[in-house]
Protein backbone atom coordinates (compact mmCIF):
# COMPACT_ATOMS: atom_id res chain seq x y z
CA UNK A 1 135.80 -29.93 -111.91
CA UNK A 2 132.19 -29.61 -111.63
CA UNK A 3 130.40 -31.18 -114.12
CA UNK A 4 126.71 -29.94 -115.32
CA UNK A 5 123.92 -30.59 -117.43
CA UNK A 6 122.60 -28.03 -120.16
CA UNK A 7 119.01 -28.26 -120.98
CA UNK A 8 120.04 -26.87 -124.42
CA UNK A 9 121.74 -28.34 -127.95
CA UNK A 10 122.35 -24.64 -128.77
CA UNK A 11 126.18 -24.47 -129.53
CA UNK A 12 125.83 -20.65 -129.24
CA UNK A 13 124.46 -20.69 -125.49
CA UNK A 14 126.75 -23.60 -124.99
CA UNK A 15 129.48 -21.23 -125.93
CA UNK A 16 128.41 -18.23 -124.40
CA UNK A 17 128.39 -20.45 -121.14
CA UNK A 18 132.21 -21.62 -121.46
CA UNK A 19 133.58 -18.38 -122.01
CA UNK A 20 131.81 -16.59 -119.11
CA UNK A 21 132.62 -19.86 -116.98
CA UNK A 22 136.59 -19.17 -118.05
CA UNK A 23 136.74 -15.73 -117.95
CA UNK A 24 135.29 -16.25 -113.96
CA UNK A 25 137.74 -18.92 -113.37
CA UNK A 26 135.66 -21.87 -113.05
CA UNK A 27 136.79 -25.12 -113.58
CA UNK A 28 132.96 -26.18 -115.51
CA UNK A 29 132.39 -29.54 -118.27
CA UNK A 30 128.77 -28.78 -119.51
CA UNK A 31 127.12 -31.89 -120.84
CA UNK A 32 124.32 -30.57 -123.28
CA UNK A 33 121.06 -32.37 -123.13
CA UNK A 34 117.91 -32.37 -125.65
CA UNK A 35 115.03 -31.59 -123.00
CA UNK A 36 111.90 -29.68 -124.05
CA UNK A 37 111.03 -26.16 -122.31
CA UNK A 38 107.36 -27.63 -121.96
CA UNK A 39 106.46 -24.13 -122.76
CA UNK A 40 105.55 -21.82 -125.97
CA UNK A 41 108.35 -22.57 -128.86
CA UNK A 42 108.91 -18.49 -128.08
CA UNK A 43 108.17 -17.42 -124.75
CA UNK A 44 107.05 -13.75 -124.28
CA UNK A 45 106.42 -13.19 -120.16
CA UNK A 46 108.54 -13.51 -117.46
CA UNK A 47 106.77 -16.32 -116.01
CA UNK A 48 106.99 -18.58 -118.92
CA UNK A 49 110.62 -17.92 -119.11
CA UNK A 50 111.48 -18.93 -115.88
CA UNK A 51 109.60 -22.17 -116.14
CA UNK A 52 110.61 -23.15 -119.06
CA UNK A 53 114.15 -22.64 -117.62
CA UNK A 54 112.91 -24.63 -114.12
CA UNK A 55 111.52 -27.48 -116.41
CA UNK A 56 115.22 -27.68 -118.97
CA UNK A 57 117.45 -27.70 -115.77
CA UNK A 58 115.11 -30.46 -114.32
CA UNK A 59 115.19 -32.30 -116.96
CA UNK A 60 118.47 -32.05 -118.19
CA UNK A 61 119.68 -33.47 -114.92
CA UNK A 62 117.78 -36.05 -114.49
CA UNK A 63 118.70 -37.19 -118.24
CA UNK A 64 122.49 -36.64 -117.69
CA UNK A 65 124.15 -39.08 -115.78
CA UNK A 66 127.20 -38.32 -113.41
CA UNK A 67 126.21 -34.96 -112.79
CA UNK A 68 126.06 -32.38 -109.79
CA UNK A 69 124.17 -29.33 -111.59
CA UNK A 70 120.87 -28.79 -113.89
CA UNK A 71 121.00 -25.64 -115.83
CA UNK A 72 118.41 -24.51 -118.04
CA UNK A 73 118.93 -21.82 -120.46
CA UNK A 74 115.34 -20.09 -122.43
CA UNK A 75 115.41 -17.01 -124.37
CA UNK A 76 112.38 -14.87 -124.09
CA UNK A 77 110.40 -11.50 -124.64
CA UNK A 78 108.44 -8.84 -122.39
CA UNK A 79 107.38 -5.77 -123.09
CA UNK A 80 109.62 -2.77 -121.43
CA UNK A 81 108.42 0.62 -120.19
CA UNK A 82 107.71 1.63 -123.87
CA UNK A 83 105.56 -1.22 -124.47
CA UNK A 84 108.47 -2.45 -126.73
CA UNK A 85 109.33 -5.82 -126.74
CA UNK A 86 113.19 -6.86 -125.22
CA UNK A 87 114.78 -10.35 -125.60
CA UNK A 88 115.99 -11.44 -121.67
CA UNK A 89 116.91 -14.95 -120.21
């Protein structure tokens, strides 16, 4: 078993991660950890996204003991070809 820490308390990501870890066939314990993004509270470019993803995972296993894995998890916005805005992770 492979054991890895979440930078998130979010029981809905923490879900959404467990079922897409069984459905693959992975043998997965993720330990949630409360880590900030040390980003905006709602990021809306790509690059603040994936850092405040970097910074979670980073965090979250340096927090969590007994771990092999840091996964961070943020939920953002960019605009799309229409110069609408789309959610992404």
């Amino acid at each position: 078993m492979i054991k890895i820490a979440v930078g998130t308390m979010s029981e809905l990501k923490l879900k959404f991660m467990k079922n897409v870890s069984g459905d693959i066939g992975l043998d997965v314990e993720f330990v949630p950890a409360k880590v900030p993004s040390s980003v905006s509270e709602q990021p809306i470019t790509d690059e603040e996204t994936k850092s405040g993803s970097i910074n979670r995972a980073k965090l979250a296993l340096k927090e969590v003991k007994d771990v092999q894995v840091g996964l961070g998890i943020e939920v953002g916005y960019h605009k799309n070809e229409d110069n609408r805005y789309e959610i992404f992770c």
